[in-house]
N, C-alpha and C. Protein backbone atom coordinates (compact mmCIF):
# COMPACT_ATOMS: atom_id res chain seq x y z
N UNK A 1 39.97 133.39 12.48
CA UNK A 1 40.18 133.11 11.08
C UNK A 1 41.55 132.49 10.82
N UNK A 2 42.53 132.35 11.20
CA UNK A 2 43.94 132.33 11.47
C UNK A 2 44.23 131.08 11.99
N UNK A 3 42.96 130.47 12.95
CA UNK A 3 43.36 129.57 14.20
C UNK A 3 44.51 128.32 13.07
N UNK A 4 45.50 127.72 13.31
CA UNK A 4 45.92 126.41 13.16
C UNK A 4 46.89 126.90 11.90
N UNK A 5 46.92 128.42 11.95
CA UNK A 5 48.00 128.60 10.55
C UNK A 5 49.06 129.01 10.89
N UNK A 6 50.25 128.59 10.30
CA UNK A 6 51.33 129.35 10.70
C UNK A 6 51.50 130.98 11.13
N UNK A 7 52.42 130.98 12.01
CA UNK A 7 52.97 132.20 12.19
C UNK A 7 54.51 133.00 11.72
N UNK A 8 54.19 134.14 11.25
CA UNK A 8 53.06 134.73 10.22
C UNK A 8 52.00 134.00 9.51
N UNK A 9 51.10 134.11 9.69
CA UNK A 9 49.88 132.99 8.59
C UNK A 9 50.36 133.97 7.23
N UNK A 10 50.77 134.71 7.45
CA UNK A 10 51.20 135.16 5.83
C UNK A 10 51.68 134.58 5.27
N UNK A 11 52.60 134.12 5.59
CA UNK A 11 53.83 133.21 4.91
C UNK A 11 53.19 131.79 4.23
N UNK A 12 52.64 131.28 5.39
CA UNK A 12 51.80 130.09 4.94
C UNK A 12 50.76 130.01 4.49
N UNK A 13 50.03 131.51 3.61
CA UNK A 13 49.38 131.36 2.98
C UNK A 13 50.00 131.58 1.56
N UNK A 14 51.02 132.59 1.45
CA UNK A 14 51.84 132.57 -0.09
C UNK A 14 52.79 131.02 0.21
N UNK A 15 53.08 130.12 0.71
CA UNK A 15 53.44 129.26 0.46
C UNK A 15 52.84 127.77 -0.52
N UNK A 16 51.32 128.40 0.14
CA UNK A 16 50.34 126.86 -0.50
C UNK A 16 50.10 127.40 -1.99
N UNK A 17 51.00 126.36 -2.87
CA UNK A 17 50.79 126.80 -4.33
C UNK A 17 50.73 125.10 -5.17
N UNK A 18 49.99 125.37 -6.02
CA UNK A 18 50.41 123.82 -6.97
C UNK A 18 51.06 123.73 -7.99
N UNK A 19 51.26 122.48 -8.50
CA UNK A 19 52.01 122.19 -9.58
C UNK A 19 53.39 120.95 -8.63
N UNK A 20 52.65 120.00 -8.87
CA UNK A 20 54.18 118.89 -8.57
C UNK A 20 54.48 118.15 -9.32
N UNK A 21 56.02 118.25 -8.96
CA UNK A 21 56.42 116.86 -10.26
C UNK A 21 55.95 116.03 -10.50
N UNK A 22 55.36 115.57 -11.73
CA UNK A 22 54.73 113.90 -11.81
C UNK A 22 55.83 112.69 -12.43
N UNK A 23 55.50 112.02 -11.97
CA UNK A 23 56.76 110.94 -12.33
C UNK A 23 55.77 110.39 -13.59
N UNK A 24 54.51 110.60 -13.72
CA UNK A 24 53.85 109.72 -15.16
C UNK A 24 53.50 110.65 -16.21
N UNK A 25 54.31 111.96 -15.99
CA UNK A 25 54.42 113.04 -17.54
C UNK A 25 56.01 112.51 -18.01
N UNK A 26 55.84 112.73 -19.28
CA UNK A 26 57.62 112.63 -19.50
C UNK A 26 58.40 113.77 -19.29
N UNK A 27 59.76 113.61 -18.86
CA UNK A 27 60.78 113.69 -18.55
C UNK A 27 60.00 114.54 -17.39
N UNK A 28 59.46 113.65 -16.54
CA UNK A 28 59.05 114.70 -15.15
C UNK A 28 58.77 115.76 -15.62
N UNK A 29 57.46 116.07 -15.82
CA UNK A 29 56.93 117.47 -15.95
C UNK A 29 56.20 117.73 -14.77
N UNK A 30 56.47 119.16 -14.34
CA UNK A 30 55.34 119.29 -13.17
C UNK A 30 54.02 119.70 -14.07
N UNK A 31 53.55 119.16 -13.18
CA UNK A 31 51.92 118.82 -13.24
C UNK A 31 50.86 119.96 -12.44
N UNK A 32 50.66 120.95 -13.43
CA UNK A 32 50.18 121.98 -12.87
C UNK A 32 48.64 122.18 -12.09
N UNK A 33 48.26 120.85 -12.36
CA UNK A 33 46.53 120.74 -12.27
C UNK A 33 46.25 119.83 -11.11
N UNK A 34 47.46 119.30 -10.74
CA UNK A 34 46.94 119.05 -9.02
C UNK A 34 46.10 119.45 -8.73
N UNK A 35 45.25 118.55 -7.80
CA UNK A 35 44.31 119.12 -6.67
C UNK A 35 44.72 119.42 -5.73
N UNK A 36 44.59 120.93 -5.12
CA UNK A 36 44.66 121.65 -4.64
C UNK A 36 44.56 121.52 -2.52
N UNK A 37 45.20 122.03 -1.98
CA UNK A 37 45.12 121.64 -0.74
C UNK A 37 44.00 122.53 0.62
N UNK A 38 43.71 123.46 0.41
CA UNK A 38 42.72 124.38 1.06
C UNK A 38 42.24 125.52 0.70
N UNK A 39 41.78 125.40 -0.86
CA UNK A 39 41.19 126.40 -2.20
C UNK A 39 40.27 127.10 -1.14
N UNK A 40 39.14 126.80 -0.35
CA UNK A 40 38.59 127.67 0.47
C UNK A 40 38.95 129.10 0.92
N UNK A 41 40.31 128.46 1.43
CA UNK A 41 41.24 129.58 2.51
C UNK A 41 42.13 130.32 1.60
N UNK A 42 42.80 129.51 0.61
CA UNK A 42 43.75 130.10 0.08
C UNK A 42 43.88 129.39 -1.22
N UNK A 43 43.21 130.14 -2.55
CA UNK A 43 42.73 129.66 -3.47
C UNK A 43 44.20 129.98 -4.65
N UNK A 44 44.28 128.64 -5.38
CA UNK A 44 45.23 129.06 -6.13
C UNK A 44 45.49 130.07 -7.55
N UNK A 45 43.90 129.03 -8.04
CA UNK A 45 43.91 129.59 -9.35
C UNK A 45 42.83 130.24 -9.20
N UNK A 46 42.58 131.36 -10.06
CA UNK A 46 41.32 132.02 -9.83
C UNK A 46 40.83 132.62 -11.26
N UNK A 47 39.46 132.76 -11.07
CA UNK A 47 38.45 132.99 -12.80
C UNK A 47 38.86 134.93 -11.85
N UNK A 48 39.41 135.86 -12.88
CA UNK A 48 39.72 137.31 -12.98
C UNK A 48 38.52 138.00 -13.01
N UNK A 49 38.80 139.41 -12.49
CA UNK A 49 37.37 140.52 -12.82
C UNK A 49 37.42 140.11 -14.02
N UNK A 50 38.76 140.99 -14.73
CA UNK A 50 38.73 141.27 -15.83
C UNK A 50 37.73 139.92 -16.60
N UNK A 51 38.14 138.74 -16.43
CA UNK A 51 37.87 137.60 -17.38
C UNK A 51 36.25 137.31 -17.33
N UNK A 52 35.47 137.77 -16.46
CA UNK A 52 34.23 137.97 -15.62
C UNK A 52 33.33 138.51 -16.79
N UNK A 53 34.31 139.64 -16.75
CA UNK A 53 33.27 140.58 -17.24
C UNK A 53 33.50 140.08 -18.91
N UNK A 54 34.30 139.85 -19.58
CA UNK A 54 33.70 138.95 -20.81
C UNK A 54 32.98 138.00 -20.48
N UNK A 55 32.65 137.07 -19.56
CA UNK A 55 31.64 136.34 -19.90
C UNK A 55 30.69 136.44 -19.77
N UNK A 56 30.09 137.61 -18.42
CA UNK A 56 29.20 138.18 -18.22
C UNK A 56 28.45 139.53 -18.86
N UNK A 57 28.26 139.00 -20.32
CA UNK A 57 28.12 139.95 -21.36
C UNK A 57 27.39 138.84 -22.75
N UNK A 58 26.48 139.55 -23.24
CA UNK A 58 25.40 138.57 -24.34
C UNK A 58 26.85 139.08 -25.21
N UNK A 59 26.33 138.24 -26.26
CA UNK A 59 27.16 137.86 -27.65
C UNK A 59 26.22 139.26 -28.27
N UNK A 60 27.35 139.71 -28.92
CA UNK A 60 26.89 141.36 -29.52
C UNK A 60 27.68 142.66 -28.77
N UNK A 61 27.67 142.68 -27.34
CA UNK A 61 27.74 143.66 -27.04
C UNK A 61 29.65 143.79 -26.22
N UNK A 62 30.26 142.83 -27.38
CA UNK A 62 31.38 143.31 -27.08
C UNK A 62 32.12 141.95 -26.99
N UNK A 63 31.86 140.38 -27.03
CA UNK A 63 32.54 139.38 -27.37
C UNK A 63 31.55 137.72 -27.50
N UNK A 64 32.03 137.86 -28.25
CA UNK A 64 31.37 135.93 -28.81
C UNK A 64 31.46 135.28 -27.94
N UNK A 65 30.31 133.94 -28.40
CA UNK A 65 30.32 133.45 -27.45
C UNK A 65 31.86 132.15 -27.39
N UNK A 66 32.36 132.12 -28.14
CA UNK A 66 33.28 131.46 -27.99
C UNK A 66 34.86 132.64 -26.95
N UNK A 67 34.40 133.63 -27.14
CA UNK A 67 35.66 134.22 -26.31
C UNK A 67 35.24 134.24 -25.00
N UNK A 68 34.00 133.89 -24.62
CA UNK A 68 33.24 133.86 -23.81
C UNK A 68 33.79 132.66 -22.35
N UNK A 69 33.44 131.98 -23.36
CA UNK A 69 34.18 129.85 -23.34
C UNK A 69 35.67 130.60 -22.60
N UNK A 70 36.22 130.94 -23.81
CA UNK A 70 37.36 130.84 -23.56
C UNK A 70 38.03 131.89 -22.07
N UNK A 71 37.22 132.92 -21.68
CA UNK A 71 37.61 133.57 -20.47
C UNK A 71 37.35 132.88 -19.67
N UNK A 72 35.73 132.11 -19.83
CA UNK A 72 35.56 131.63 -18.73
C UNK A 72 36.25 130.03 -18.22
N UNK A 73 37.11 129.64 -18.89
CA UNK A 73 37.93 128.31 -18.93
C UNK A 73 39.45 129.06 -18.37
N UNK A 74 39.62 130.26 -18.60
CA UNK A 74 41.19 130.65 -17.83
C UNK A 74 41.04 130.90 -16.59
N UNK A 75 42.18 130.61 -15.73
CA UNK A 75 42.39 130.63 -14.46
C UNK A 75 43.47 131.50 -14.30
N UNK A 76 43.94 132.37 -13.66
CA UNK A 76 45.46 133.06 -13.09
C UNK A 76 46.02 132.23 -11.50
N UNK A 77 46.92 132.59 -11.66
CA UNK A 77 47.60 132.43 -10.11
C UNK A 77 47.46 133.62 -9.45
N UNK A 78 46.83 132.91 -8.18
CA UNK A 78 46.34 133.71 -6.91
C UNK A 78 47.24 134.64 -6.47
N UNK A 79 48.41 133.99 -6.59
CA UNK A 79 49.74 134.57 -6.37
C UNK A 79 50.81 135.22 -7.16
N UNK A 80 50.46 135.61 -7.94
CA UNK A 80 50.69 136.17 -9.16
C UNK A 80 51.37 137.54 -9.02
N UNK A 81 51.00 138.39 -8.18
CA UNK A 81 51.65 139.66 -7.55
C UNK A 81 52.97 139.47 -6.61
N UNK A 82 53.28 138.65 -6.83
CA UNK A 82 54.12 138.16 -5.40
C UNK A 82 56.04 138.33 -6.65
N UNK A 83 56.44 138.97 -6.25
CA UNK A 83 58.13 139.12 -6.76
C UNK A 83 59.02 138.58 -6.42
N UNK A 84 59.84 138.01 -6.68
CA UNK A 84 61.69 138.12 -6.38
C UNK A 84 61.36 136.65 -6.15
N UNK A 85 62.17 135.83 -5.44
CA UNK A 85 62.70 134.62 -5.18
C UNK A 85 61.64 134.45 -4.09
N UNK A 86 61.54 133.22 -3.68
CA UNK A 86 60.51 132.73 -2.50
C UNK A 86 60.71 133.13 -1.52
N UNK A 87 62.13 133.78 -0.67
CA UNK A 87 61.86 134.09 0.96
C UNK A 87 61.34 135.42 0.24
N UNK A 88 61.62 136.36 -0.82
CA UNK A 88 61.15 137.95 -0.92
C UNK A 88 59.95 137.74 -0.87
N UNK A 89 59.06 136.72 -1.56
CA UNK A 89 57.55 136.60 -1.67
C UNK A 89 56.88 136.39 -0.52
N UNK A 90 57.85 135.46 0.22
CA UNK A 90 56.94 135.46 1.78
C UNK A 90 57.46 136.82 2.88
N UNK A 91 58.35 137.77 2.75
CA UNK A 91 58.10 139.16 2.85
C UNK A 91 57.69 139.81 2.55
N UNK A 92 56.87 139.91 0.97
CA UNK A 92 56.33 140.38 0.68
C UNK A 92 54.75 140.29 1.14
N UNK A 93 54.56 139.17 1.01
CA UNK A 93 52.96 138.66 1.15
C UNK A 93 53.00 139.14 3.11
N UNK A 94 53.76 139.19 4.05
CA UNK A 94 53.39 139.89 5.06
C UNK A 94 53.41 141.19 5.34
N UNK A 95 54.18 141.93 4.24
CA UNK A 95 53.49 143.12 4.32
C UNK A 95 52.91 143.87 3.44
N UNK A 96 52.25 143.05 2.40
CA UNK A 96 51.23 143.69 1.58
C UNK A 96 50.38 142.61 1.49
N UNK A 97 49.83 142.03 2.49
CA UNK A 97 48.64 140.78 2.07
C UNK A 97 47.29 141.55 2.06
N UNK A 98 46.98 142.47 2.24
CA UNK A 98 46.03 143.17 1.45
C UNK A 98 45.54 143.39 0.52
N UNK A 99 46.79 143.48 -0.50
CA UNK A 99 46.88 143.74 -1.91
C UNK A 99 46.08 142.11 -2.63
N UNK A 100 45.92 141.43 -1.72
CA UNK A 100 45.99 139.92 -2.39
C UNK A 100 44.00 139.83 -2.82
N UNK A 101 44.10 139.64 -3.91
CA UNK A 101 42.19 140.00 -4.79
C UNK A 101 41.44 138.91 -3.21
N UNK A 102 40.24 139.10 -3.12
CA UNK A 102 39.13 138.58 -2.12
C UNK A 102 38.57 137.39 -3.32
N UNK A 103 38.02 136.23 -3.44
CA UNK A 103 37.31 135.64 -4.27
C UNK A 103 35.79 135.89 -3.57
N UNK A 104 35.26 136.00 -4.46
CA UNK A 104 33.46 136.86 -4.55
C UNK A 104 32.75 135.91 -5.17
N UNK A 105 31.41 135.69 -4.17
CA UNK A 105 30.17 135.35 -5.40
C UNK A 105 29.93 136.53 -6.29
N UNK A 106 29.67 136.16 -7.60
CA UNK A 106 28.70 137.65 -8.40
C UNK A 106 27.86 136.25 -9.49
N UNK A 107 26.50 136.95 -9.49
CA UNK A 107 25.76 136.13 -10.22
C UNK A 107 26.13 136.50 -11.76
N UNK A 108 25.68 135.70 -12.34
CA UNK A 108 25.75 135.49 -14.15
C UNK A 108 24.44 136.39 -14.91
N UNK A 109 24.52 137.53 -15.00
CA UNK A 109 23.29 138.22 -15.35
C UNK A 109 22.18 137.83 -16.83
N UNK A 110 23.30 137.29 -17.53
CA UNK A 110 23.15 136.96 -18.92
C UNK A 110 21.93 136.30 -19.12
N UNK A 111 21.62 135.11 -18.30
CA UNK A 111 20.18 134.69 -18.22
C UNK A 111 19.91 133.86 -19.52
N UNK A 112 21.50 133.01 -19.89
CA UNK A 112 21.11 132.65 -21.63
C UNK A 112 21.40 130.91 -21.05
N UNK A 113 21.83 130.27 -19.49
CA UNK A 113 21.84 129.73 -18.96
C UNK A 113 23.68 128.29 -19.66
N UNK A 114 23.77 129.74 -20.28
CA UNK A 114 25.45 129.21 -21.15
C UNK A 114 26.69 128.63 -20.05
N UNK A 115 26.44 129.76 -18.32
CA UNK A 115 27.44 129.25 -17.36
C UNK A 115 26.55 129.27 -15.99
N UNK A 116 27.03 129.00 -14.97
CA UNK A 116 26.49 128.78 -13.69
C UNK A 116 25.92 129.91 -13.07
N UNK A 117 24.71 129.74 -12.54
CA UNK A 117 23.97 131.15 -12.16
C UNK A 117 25.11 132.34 -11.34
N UNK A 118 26.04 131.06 -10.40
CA UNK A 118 26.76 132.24 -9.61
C UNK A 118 28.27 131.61 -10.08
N UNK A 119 28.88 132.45 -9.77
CA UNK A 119 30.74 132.15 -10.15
C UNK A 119 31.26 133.41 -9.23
N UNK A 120 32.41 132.68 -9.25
CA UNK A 120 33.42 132.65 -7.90
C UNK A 120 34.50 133.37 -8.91
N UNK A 121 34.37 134.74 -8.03
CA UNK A 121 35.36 135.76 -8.84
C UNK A 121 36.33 136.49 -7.96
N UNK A 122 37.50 136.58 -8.70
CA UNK A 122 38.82 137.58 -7.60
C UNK A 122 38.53 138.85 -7.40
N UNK A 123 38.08 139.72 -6.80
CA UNK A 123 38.43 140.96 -6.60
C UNK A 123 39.36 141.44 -7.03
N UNK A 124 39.45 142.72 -7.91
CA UNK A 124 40.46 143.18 -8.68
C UNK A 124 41.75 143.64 -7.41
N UNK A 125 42.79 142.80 -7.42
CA UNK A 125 44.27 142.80 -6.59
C UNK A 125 45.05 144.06 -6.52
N UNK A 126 45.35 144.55 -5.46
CA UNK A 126 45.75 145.93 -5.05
C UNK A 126 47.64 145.94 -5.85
N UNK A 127 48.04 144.83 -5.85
CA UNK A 127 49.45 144.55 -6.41
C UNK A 127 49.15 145.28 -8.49
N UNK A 128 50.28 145.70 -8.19
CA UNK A 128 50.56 146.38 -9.87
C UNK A 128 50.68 145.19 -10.77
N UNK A 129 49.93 144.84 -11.47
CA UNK A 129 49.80 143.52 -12.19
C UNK A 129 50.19 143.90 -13.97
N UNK A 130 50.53 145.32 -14.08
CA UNK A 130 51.40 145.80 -15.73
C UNK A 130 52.24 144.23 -16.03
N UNK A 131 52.10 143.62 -16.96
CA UNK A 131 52.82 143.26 -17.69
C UNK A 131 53.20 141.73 -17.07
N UNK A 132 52.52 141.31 -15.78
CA UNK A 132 52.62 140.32 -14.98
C UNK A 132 51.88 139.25 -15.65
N UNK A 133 52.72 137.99 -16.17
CA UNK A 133 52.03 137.10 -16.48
C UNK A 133 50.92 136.37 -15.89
N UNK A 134 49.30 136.04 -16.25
CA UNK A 134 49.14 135.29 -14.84
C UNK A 134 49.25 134.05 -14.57
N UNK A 135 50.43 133.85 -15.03
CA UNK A 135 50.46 132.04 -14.69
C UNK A 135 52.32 132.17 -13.75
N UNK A 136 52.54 133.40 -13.39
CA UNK A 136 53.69 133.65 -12.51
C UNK A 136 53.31 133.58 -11.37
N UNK A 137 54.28 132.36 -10.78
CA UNK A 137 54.54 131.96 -9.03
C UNK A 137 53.82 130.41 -9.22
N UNK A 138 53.37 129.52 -10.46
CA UNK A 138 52.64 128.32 -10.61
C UNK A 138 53.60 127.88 -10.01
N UNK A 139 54.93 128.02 -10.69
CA UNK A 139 56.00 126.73 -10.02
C UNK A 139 57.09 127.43 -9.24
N UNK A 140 57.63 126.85 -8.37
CA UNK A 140 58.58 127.29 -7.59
C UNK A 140 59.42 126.30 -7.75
N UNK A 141 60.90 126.71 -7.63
CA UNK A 141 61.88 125.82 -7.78
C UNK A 141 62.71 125.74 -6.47
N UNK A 142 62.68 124.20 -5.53
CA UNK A 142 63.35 123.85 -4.72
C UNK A 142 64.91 124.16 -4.96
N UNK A 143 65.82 124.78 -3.89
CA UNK A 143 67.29 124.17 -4.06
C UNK A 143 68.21 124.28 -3.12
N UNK A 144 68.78 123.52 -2.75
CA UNK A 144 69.61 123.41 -0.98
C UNK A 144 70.01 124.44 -0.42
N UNK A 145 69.66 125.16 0.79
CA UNK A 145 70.33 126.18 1.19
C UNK A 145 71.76 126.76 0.82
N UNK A 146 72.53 125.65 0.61
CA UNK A 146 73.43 126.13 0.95
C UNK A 146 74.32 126.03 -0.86
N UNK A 147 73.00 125.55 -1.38
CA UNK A 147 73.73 125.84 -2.78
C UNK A 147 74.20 127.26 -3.79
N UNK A 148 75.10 127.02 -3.94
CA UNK A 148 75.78 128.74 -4.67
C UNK A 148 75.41 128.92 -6.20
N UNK A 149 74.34 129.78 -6.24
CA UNK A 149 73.90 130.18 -7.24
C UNK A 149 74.54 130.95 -8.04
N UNK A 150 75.90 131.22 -8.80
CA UNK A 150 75.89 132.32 -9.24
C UNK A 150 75.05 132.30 -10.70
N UNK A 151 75.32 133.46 -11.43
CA UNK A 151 74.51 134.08 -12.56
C UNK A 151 74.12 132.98 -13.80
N UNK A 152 75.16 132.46 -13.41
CA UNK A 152 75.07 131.50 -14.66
C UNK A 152 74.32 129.98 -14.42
N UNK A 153 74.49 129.51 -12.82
CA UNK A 153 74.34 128.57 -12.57
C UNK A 153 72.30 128.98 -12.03
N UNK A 154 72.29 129.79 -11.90
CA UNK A 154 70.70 130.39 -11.69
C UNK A 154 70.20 130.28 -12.93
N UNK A 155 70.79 130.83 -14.19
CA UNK A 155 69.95 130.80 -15.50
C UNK A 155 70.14 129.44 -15.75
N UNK A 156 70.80 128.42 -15.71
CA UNK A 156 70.93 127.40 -16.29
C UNK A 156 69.46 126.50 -15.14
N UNK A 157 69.60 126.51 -14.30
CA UNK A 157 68.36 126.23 -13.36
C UNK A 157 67.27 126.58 -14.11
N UNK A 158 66.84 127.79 -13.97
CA UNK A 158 65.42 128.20 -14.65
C UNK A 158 65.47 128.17 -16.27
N UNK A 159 66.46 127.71 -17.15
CA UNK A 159 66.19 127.24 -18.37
C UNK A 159 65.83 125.66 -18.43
N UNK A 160 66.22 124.85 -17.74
CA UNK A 160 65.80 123.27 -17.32
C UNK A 160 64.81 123.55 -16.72
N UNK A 161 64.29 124.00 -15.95
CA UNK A 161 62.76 123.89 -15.28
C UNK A 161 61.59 124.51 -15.95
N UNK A 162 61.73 125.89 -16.87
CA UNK A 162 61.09 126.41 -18.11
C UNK A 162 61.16 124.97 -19.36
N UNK A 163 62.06 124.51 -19.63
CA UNK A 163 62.48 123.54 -20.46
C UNK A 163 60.89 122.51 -19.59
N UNK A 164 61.57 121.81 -18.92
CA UNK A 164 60.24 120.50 -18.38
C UNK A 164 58.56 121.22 -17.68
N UNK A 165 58.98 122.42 -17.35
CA UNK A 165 57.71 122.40 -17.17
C UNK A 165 56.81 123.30 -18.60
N UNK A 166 57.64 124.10 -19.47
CA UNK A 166 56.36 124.21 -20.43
C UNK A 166 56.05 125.97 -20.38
N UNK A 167 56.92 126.55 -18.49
CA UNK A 167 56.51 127.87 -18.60
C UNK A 167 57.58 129.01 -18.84
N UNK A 168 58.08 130.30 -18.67
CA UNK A 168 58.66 130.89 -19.28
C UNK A 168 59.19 131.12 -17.38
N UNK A 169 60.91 131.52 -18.12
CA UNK A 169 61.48 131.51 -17.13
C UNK A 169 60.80 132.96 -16.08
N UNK A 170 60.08 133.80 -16.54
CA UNK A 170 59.92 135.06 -15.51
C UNK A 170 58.59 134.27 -14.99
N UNK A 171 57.98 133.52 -15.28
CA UNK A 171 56.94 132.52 -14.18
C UNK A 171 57.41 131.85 -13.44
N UNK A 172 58.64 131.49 -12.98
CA UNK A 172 59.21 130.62 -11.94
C UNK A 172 60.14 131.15 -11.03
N UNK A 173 59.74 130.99 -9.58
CA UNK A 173 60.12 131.21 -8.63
C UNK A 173 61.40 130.61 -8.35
N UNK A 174 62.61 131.24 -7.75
CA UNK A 174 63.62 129.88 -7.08
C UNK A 174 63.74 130.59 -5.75
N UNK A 175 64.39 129.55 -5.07
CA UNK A 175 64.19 129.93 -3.82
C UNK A 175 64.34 128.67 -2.78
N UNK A 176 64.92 128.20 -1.60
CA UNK A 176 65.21 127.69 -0.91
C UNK A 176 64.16 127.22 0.62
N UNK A 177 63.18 126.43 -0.10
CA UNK A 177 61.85 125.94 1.03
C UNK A 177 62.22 124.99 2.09
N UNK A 178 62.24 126.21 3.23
CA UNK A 178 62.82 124.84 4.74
C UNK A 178 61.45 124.15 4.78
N UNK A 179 60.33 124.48 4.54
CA UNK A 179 59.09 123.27 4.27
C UNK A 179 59.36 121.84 4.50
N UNK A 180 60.05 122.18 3.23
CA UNK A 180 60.38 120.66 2.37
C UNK A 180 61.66 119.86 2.85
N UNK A 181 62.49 120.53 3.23
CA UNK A 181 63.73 120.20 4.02
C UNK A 181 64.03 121.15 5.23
N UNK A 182 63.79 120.14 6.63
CA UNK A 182 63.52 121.03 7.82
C UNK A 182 64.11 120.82 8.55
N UNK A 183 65.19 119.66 8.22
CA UNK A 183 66.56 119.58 9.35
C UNK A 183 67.54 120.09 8.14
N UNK A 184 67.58 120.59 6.99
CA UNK A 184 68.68 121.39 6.69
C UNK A 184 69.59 120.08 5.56
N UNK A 185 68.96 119.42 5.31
CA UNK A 185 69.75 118.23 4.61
C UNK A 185 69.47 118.72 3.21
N UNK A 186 70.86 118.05 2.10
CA UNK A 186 70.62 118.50 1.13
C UNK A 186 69.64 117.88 0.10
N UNK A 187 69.32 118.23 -0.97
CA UNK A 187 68.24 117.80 -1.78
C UNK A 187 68.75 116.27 -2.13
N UNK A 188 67.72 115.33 -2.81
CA UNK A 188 68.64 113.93 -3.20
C UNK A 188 68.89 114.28 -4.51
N UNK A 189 68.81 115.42 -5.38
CA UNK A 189 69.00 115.22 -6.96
C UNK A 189 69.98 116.39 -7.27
N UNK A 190 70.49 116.97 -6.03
CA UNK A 190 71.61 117.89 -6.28
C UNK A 190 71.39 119.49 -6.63
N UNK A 191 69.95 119.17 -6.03
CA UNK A 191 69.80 121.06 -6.20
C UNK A 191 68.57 121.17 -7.68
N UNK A 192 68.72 120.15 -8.25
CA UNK A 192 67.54 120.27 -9.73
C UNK A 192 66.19 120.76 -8.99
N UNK A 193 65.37 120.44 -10.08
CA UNK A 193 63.58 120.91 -9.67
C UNK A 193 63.06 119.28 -9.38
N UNK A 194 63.50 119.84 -7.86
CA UNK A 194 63.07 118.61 -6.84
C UNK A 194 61.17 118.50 -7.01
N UNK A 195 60.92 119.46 -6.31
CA UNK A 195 59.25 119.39 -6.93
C UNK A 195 58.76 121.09 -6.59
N UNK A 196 57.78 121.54 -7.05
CA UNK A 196 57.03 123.04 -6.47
C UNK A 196 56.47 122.21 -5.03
N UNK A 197 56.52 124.08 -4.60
CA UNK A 197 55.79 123.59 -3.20
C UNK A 197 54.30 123.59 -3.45
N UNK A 198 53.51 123.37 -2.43
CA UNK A 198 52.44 122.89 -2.44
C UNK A 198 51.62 122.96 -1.38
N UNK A 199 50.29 123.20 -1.14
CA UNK A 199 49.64 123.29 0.13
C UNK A 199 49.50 122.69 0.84
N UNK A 200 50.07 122.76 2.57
CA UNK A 200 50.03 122.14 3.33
C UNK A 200 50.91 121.30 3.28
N UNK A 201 51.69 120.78 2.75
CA UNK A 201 52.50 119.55 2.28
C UNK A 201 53.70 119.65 2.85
């Protein structure tokens, strides 16, 4: 199951995430709706139990059919349980990749032929998800190893990258991806939100 993935394949599976800068949004917005690099293996966004089970329910017995629509049109991040800055997340994800939801067939019982007989659902995630946005870990923010973050110069980072991309600063990751720079050279834009990482890439 593993063959051709990094070692830890842990790592390189909390690594493959989307959202890259687009140069044809204004002022460079990352672009959260990329297509995706090996959703099979390691799926980004995912339709929730929770969101499931509103749609998999007639109109009457607990939500319309428009809230219906609307669960079944949200997606979370796969990665969503994952904390702290990007190397903590890829420690984390190797020793709790368990915790990470399974995506499931479960058929559509409803029989009113409103969504697809079968849908592709997360297994409810062993990670404490209280109060966890699910659109936290979409973007990750590139920035040179060797750049000095202090307190101020970190918030000013994740208020420009909340600023262009649209999400709230406790949804964005920072963190330093040898991925993306693998002989150690510095970024060309000085440490800004070079781009999120991305699968396989």
């Amino acid at each position: 199951m593993t063959r051709w993935m990094a070692i830890p394949w842990q790592t390189d599976t909390a690594s493959c995430r989307s959202g890259y800068e687009s140069q044809a949004l204004p002022t460079r917005r990352y672009d959260p709706h990329v297509p995706t690099f090996w959703p099979a293996r390691v799926p980004n966004h995912v339709l929730t139990d929770a969101d499931f089970r509103i749609v998999n329910q007639e109109d009457g017995q607990g939500g319309s059919d428009e809230e219906r629509e609307d669960a079944f049109a949200r997606r979370a991040s796969w990665l969503r349980g994952l904390h702290g800055e990007y190397r903590d997340q890829l420690a984390q994800a190797v020793a709790e990749w368990y915790h990470f939801g399974i995506v499931e067939r479960r058929p559509y019982t409803v029989g009113d032929g409103r969504f697809p007989d079968v849908l592709q659902v997360e297994s409810v995630p062993g990670f404490p998800l209280d109060g966890v946005s699910p659109d936290r870990n979409l973007v990750t923010l590139h920035v040179p190893e060797a750049a000095a973050l202090d307190t101020a110069a970190y918030a000013g980072l994740l208020g420009e990258t909340a600023e262009r991309t649209g999400y709230g600063t406790h949804e964005i990751a920072v963190g330093y991806i040898d991925k993306l720079d693998p002989f150690g050279e510095e970024s060309t834009n000085g440490g800004g939100a070079s781009r999120a990482e991305g699968g396989g890439q």
